[in-house]
N, C-alpha and C. Protein backbone atom coordinates (compact mmCIF):
# COMPACT_ATOMS: atom_id res chain seq x y z
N UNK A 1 -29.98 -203.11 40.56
CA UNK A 1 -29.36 -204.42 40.71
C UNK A 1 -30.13 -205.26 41.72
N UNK A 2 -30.24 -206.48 41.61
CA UNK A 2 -30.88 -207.48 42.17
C UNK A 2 -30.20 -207.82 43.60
N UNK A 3 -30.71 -207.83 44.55
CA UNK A 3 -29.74 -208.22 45.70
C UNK A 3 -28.92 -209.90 45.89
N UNK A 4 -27.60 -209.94 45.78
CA UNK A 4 -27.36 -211.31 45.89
C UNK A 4 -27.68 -212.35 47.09
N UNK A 5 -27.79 -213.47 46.32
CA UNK A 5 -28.65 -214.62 47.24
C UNK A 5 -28.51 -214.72 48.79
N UNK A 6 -29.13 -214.42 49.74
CA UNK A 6 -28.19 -215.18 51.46
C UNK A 6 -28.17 -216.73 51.14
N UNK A 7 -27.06 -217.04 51.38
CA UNK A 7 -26.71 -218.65 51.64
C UNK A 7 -27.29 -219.23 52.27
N UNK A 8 -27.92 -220.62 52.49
CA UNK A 8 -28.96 -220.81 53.66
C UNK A 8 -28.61 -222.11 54.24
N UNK A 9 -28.79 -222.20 55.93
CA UNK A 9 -27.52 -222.72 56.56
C UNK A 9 -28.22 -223.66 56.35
N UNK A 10 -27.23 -225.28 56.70
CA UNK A 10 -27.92 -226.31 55.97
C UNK A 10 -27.05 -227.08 57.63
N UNK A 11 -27.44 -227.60 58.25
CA UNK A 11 -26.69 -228.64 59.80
C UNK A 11 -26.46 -229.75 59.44
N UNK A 12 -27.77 -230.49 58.79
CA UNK A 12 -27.34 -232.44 58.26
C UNK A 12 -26.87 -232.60 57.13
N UNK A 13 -25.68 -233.08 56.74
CA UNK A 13 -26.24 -233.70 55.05
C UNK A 13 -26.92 -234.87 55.49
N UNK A 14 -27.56 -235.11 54.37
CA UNK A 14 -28.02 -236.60 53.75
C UNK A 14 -27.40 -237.69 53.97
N UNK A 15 -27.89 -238.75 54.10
CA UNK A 15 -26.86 -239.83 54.43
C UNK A 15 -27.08 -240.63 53.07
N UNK A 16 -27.55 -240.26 52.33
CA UNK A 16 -27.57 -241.02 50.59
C UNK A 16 -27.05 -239.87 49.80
N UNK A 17 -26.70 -240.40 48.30
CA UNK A 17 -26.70 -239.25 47.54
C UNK A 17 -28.26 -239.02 46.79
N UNK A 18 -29.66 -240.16 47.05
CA UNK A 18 -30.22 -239.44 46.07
C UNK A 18 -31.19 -241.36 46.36
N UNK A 19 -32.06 -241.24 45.32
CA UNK A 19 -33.02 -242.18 45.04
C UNK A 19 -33.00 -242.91 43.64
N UNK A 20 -33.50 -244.07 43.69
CA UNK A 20 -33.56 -244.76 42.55
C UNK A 20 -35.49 -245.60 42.44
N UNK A 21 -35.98 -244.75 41.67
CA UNK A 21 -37.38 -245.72 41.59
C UNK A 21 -36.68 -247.63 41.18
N UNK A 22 -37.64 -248.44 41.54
CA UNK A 22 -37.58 -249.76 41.62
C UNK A 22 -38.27 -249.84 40.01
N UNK A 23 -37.43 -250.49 38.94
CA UNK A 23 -38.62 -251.35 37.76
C UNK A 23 -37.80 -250.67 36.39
N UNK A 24 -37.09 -249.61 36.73
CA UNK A 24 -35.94 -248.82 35.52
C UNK A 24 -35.13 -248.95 35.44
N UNK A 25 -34.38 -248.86 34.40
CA UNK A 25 -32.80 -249.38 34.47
C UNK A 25 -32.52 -247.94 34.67
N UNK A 26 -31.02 -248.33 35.50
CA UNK A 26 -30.46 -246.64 35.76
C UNK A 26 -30.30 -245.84 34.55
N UNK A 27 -30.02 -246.57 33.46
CA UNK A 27 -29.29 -245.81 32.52
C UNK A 27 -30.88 -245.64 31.40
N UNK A 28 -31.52 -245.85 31.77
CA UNK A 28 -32.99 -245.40 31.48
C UNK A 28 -33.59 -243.79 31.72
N UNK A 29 -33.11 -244.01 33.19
CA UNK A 29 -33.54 -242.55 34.31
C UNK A 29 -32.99 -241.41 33.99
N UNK A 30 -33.84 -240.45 33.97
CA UNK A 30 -33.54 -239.34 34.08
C UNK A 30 -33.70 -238.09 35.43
N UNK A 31 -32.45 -237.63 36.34
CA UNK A 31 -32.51 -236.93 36.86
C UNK A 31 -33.54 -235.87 37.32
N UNK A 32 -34.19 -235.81 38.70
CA UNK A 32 -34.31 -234.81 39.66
C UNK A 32 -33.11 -234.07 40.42
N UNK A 33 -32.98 -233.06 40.09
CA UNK A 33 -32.06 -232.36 41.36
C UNK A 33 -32.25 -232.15 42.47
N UNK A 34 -31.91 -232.30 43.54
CA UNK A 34 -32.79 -231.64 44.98
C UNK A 34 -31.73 -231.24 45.54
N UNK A 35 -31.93 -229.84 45.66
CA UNK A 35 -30.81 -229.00 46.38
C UNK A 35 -30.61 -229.40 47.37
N UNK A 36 -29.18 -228.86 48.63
CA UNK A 36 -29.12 -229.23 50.07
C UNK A 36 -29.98 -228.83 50.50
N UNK A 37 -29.91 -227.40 50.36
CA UNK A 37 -31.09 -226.45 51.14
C UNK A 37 -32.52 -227.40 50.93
N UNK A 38 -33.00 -227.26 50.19
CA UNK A 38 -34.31 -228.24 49.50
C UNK A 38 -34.43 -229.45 50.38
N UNK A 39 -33.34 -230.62 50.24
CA UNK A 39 -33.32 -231.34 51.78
C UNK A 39 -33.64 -231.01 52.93
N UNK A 40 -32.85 -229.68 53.24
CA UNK A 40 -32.57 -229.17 54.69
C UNK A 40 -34.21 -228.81 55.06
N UNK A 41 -35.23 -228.18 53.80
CA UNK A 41 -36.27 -227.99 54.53
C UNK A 41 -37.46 -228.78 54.74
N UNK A 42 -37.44 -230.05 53.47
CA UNK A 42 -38.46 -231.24 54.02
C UNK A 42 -37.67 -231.55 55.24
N UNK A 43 -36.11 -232.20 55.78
CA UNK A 43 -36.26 -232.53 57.26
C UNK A 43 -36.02 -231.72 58.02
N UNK A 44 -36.55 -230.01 58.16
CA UNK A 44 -36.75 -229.39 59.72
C UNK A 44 -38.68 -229.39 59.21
N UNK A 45 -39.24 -229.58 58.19
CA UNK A 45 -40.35 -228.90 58.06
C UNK A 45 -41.51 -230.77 58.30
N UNK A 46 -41.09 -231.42 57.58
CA UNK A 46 -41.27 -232.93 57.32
C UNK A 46 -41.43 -233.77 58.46
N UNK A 47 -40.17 -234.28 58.59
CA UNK A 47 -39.42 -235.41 59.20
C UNK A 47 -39.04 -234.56 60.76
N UNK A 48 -39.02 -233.15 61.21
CA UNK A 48 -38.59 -233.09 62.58
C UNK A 48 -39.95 -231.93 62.87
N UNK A 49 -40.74 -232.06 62.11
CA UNK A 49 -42.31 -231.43 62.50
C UNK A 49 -41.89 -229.96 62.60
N UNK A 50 -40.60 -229.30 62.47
CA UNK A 50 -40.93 -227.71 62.84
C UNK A 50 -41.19 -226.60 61.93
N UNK A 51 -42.18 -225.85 62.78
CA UNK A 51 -43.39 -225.19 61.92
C UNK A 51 -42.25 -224.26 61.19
N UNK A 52 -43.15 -223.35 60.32
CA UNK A 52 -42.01 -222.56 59.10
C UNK A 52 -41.42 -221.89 59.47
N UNK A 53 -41.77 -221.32 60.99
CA UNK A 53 -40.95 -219.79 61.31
C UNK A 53 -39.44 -220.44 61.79
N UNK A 54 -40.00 -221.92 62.83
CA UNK A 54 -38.64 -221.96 63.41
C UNK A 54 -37.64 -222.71 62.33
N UNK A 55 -37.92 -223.25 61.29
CA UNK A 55 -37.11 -223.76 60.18
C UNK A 55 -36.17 -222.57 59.53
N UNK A 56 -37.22 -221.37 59.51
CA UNK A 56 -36.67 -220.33 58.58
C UNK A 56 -35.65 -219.75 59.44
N UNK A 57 -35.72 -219.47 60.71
CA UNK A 57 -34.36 -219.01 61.71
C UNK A 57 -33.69 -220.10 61.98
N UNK A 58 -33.65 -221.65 61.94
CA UNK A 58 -32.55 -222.37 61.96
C UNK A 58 -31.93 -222.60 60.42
N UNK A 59 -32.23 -221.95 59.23
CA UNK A 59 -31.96 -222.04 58.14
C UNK A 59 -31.32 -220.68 57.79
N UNK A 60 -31.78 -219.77 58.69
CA UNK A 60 -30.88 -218.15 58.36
C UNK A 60 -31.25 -217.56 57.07
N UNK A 61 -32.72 -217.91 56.86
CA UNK A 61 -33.83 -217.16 55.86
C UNK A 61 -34.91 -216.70 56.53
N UNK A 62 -35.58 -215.54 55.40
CA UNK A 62 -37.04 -215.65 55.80
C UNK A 62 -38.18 -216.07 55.27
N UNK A 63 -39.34 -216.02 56.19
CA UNK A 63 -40.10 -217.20 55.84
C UNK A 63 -40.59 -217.07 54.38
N UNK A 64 -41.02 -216.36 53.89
CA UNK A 64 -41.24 -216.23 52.50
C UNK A 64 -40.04 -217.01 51.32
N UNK A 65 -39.13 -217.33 51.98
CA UNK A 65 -37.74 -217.70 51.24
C UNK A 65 -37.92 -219.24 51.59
N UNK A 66 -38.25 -219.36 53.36
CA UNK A 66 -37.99 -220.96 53.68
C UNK A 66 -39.40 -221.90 52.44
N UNK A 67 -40.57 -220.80 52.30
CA UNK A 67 -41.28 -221.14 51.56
C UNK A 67 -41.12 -221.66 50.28
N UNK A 68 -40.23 -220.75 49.04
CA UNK A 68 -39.92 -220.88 48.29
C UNK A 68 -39.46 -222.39 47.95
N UNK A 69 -38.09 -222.47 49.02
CA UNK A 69 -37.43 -223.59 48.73
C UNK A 69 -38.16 -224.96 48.95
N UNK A 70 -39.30 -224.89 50.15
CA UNK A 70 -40.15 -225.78 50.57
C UNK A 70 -40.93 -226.32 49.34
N UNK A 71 -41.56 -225.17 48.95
CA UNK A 71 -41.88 -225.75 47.79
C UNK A 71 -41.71 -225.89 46.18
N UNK A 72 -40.10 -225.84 46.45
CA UNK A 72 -39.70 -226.58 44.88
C UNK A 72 -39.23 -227.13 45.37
N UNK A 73 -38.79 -228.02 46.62
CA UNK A 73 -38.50 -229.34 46.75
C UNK A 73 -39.38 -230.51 46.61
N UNK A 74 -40.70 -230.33 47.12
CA UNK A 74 -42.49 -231.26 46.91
C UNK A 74 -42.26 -230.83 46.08
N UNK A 75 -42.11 -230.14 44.44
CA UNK A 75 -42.71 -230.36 43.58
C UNK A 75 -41.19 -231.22 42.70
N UNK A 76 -40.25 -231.24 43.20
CA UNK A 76 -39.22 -231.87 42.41
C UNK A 76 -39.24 -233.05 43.05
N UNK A 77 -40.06 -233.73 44.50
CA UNK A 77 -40.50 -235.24 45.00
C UNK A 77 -41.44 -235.69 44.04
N UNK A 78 -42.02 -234.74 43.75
CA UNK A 78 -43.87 -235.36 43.09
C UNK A 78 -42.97 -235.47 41.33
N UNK A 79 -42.21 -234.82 41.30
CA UNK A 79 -42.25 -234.98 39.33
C UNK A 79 -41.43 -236.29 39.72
N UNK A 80 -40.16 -236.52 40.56
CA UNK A 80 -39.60 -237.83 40.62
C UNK A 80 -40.66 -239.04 40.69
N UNK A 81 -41.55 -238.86 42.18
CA UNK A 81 -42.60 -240.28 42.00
C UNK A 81 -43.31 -240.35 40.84
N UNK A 82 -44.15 -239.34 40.37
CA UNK A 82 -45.28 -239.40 39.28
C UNK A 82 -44.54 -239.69 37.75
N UNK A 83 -43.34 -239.24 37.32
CA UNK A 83 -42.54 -239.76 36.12
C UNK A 83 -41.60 -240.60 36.36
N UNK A 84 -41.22 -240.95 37.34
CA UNK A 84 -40.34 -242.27 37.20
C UNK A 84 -38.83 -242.14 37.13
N UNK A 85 -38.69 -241.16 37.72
CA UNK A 85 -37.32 -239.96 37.81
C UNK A 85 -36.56 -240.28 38.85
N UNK A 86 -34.97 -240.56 38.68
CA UNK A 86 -33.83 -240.51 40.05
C UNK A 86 -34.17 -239.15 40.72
N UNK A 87 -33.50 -239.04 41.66
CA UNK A 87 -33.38 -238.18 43.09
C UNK A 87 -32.00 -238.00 43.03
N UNK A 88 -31.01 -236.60 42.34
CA UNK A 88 -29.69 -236.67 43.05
C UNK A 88 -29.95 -235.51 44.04
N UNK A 89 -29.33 -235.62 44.66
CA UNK A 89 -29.41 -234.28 46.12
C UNK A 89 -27.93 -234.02 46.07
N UNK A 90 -27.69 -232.67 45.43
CA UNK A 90 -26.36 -231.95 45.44
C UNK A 90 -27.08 -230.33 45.01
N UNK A 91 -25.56 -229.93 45.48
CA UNK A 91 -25.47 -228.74 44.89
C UNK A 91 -26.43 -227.33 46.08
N UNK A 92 -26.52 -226.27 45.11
CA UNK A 92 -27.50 -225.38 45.78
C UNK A 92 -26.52 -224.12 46.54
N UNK A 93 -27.36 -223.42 47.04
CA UNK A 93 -27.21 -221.82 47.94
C UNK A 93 -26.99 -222.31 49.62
N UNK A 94 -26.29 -222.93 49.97
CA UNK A 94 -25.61 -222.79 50.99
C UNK A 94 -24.86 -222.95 52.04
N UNK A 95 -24.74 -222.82 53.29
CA UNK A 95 -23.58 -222.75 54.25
C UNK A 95 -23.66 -223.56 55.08
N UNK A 96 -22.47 -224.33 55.57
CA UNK A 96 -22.44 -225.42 56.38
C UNK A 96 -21.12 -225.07 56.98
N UNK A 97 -21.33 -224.94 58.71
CA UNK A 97 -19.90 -224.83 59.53
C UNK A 97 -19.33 -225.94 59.67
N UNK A 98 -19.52 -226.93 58.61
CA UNK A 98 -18.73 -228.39 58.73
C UNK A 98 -18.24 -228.65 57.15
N UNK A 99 -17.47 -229.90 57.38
CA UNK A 99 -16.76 -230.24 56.43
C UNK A 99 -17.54 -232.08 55.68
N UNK A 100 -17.93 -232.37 54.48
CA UNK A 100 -18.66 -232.72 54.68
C UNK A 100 -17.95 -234.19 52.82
N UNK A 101 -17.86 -234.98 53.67
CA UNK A 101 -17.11 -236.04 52.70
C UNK A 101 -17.95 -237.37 52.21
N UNK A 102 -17.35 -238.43 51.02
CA UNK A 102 -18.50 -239.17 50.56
C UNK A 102 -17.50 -240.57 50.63
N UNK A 103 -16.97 -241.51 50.98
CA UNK A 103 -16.22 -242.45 50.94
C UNK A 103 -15.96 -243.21 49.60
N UNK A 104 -15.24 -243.24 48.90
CA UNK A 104 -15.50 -243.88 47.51
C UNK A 104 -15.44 -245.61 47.25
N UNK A 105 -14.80 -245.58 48.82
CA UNK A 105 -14.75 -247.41 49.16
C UNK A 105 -15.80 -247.90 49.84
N UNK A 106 -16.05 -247.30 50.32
CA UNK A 106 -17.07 -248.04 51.64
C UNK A 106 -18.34 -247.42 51.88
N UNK A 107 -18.70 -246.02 50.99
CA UNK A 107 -19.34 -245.27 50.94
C UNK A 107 -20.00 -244.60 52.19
N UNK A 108 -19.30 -244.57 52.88
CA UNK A 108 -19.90 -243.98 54.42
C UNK A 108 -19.83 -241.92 54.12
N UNK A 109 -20.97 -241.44 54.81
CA UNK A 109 -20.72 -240.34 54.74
C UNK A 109 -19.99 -239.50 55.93
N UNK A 110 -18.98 -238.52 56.14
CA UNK A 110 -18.17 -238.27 56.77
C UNK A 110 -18.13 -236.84 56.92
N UNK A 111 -18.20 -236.43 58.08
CA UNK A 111 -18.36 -234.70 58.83
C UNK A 111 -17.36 -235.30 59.61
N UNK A 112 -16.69 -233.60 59.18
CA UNK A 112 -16.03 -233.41 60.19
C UNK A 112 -15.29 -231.72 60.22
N UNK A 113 -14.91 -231.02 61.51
CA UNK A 113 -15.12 -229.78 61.76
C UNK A 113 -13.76 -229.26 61.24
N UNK A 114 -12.62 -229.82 60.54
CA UNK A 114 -11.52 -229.29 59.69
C UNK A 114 -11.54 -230.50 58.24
N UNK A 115 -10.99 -230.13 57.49
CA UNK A 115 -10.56 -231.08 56.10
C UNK A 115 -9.89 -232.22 56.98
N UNK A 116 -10.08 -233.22 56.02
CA UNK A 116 -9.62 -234.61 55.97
C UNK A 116 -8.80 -235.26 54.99
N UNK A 117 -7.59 -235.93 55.37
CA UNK A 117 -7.31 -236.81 53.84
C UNK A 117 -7.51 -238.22 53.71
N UNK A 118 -8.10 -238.47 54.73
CA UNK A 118 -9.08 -239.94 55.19
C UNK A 118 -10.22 -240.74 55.51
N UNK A 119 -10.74 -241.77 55.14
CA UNK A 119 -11.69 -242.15 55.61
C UNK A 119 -11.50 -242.51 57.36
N UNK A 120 -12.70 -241.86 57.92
CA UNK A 120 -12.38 -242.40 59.46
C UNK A 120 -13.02 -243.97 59.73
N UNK A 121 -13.55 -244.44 58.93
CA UNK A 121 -13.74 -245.79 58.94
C UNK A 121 -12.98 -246.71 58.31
N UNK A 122 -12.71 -246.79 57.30
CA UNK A 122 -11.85 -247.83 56.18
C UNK A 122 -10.14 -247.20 55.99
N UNK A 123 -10.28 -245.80 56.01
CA UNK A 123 -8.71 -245.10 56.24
C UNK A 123 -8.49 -245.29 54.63
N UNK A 124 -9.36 -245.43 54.00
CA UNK A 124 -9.16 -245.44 52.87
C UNK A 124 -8.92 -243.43 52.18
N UNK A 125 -8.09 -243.44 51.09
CA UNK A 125 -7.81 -241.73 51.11
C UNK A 125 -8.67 -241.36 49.51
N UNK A 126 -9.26 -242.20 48.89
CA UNK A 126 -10.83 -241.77 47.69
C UNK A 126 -11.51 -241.17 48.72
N UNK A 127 -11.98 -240.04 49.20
CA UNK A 127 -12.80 -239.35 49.61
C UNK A 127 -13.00 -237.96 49.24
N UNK A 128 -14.17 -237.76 48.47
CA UNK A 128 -14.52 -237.20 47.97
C UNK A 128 -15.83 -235.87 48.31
N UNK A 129 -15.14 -234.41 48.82
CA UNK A 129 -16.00 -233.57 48.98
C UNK A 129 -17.54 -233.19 48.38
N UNK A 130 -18.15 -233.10 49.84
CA UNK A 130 -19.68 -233.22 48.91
C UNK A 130 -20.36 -231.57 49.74
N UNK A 131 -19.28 -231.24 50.14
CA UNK A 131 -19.66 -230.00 50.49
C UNK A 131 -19.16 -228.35 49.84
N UNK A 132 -19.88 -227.33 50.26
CA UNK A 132 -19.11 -226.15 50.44
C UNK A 132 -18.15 -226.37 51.33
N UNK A 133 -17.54 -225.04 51.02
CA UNK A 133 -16.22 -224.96 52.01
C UNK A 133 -16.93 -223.93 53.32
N UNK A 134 -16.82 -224.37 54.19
CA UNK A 134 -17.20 -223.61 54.98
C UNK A 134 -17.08 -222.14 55.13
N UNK A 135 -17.90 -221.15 55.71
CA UNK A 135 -17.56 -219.79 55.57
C UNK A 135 -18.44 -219.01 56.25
N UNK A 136 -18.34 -217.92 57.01
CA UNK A 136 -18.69 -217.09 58.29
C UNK A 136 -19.80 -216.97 57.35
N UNK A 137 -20.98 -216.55 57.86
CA UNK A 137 -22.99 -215.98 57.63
C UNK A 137 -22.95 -214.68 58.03
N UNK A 138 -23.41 -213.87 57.36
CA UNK A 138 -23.87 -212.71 58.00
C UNK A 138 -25.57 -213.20 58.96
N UNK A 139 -25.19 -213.08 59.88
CA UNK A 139 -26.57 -213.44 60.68
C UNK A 139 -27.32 -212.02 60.82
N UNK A 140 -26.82 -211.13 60.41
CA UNK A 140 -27.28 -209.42 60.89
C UNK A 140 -29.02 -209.44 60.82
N UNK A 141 -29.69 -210.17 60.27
CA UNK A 141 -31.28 -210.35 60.17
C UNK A 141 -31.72 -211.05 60.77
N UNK A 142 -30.56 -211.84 61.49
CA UNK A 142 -31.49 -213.00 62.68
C UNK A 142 -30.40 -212.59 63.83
N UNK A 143 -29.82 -211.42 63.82
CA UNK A 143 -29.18 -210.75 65.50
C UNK A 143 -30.15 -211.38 66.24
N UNK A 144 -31.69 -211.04 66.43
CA UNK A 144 -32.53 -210.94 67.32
C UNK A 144 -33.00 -212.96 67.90
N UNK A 145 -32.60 -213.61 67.17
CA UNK A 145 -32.75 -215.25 67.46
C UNK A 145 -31.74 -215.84 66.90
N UNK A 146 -30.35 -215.80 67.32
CA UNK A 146 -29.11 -216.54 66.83
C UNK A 146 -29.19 -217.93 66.94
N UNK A 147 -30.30 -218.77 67.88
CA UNK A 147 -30.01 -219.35 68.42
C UNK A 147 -29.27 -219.97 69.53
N UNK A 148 -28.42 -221.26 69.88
CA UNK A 148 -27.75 -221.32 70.91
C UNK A 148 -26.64 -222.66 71.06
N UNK A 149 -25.94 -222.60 71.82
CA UNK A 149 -24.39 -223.62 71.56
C UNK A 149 -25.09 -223.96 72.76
N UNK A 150 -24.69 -225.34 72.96
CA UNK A 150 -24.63 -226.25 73.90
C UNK A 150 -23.55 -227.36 74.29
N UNK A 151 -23.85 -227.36 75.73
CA UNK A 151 -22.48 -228.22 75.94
C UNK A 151 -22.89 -229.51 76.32
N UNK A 152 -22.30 -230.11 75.49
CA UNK A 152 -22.75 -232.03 75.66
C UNK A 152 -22.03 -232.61 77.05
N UNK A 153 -21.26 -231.84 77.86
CA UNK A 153 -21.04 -232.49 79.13
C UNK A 153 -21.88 -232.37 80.35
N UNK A 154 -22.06 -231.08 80.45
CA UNK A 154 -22.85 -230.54 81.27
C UNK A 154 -24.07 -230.04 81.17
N UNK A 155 -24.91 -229.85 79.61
CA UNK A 155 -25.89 -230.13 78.85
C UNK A 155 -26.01 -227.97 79.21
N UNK A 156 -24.98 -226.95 79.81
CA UNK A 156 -25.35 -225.60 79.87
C UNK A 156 -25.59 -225.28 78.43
N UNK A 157 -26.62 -224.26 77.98
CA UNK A 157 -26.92 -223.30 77.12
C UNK A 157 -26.43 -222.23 77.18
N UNK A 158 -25.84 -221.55 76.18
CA UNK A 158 -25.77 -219.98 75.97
C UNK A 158 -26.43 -219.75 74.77
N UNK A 159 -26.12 -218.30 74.87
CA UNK A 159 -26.83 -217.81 73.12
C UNK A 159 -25.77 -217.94 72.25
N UNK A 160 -25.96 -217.98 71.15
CA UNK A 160 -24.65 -218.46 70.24
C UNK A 160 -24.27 -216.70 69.68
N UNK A 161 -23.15 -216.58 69.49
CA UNK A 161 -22.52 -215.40 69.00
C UNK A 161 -22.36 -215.03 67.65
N UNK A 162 -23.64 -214.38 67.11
CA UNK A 162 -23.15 -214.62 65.45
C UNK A 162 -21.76 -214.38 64.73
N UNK A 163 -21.72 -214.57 63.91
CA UNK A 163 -20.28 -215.17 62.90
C UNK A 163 -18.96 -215.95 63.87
N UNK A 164 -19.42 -216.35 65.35
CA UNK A 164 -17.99 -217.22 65.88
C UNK A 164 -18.41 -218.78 66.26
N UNK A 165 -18.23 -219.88 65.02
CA UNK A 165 -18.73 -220.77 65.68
C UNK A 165 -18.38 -221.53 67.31
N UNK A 166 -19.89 -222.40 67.18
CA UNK A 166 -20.28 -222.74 68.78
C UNK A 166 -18.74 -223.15 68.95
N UNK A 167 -18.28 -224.54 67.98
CA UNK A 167 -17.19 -225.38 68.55
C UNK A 167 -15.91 -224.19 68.90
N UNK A 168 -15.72 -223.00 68.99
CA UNK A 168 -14.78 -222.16 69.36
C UNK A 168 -15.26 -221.11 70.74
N UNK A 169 -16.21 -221.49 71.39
CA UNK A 169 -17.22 -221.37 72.26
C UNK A 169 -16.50 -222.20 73.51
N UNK A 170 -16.39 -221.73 74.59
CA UNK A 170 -16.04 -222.65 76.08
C UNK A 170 -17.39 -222.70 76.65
N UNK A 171 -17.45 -223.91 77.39
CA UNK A 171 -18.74 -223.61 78.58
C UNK A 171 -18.04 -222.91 79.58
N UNK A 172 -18.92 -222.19 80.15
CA UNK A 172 -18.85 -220.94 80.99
C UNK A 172 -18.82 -222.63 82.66
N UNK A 173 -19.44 -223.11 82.35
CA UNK A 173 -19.10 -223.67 83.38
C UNK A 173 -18.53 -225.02 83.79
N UNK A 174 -18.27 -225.94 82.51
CA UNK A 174 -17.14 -226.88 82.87
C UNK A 174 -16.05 -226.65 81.93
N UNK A 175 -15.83 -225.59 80.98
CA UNK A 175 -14.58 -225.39 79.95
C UNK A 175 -14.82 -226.02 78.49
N UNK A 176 -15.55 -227.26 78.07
CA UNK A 176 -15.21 -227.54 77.46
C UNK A 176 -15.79 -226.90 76.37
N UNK A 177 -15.75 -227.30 74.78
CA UNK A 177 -15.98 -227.02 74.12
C UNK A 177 -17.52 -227.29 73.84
N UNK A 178 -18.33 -226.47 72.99
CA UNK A 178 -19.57 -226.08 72.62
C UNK A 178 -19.98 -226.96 71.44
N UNK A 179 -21.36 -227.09 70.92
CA UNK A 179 -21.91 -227.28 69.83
C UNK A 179 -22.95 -226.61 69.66
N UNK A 180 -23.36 -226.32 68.29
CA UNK A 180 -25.05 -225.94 67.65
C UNK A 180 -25.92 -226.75 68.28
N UNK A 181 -27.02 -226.28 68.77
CA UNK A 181 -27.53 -226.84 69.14
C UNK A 181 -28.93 -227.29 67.79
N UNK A 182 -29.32 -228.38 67.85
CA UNK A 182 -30.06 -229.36 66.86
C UNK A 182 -28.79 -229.12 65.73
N UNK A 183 -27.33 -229.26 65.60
CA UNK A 183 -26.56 -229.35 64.64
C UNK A 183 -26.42 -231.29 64.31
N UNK A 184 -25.89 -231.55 63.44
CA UNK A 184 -25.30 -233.05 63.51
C UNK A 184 -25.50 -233.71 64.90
N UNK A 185 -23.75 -233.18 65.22
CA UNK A 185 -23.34 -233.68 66.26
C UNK A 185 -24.12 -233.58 67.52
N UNK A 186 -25.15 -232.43 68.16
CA UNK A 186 -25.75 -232.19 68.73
C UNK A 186 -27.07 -233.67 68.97
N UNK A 187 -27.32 -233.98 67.42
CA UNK A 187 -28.48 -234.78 67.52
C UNK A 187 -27.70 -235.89 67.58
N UNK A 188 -26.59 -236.07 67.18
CA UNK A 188 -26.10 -237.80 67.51
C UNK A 188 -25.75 -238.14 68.29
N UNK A 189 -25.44 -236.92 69.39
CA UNK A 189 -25.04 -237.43 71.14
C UNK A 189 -26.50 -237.94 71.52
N UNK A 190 -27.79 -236.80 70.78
CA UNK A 190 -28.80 -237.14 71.93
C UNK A 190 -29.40 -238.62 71.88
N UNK A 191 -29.32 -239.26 70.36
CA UNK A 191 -29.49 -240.00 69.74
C UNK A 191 -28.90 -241.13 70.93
N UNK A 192 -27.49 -241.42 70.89
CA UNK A 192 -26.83 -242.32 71.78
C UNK A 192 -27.40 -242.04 73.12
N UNK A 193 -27.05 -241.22 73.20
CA UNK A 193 -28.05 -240.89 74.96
C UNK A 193 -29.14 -241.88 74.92
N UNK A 194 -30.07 -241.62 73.92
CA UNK A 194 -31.32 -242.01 74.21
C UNK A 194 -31.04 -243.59 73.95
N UNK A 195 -30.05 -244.20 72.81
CA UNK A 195 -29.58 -245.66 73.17
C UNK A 195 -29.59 -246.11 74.27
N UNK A 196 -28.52 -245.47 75.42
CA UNK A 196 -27.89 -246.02 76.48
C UNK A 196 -28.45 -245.75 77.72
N UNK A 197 -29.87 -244.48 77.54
CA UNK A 197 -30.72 -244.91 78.46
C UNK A 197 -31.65 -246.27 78.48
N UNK A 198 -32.21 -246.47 77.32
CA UNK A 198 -32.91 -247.36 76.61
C UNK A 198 -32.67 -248.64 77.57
N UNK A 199 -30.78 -249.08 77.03
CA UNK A 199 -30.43 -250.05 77.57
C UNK A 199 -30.17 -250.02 78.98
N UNK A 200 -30.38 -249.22 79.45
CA UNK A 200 -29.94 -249.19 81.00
C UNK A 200 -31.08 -249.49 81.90
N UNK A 201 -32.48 -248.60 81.03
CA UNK A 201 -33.95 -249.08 81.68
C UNK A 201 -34.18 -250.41 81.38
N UNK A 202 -33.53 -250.89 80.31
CA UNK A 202 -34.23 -252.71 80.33
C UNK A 202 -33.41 -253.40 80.93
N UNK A 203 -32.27 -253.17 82.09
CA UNK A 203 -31.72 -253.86 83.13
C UNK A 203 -32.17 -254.21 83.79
């Protein structure tokens, strides 16, 4: 028997569902698929420069695997540009410790760390799951680099504890609660950070 798939952890969704070449009518186009995972590894491999090993332990594969997916995602970019093909990005092999929604009014995309029956922007209740359901990883092959939770108040590190997520994690030294570190939320504090230094140096 074939061994079944490891799930492979996925931190961002997408903030689109997908691409449209310019000059076709939609109803012309014919579909590319691009898995999450497939996303997940043009932006740790792409768009955030990190080399294959550290993609493949923030993805909870190995590298021969982060490979795989790496490259049937470039070759499902190149058949979209070179034939004239949409981009949907759904579906695929794996795990996300978040909850992960699509707005049907206002189209905003929406994380968040339990289910929702709302938009947190418009409060509108069309919102529509674009995720798995969340669910514990066997990390038992990456025991040795779990990574690490971080605390956005006091900016302490620990090592993260496989199968208990960070957000159920205290800081050891101001209490509060934890995050993944390079998760979502992790990058959108640093993100604002780096806003509100921005604006503070051009005072």
């Amino acid at each position: 028997m074939s061994r079944p798939k490891r799930k492979r952890n996925v931190t961002n969704p997408p903030m689109m569902e997908g691409f449209k070449p310019f000059g076709i009518s939609i109803t012309d186009l014919e579909p590319v698929i691009l898995f999450f995972e497939e996303y997940e590894a043009i932006r740790l491999l792409d768009y955030l420069g990190m080399t294959q090993l550290e993609a493949a332990r923030e993805m909870a594969v190995s590298r021969p695997t982060l490979t795989r997916i790496y490259e049937k995602a470039r070759r499902n970019i190149a058949e979209a540009f070179v034939n004239g093909k949409a981009i949907f990005i759904e579906g695929g092999d794996y795990h996300t410790d978040e909850f992960w929604y699509r707005c049907e009014d206002c189209h905003k995309l929406l994380i968040s760390d339990q289910e929702i029956l709302s938009c947190s922007y418009c409060q509108s209740e069309k919102i529509r799951p674009i995720s798995n359901k969340p669910v514990k990883m066997d990390f038992q092959q990456h025991e040795d680099d779990p990574g690490f939770c971080v605390c956005l108040h006091c900016n302490t590190k620990i090592p993260h504890q496989p199968g208990i997520p960070c957000r159920e994690s205290k800081c050891p030294q101001c209490g509060k609660k934890m995050v993944r570190e390079n998760s979502y939320h992790h990058q959108l504090y640093l993100n604002k950070k780096g806003i509100k230094n921005e604006n503070r140096d051009s005072q």
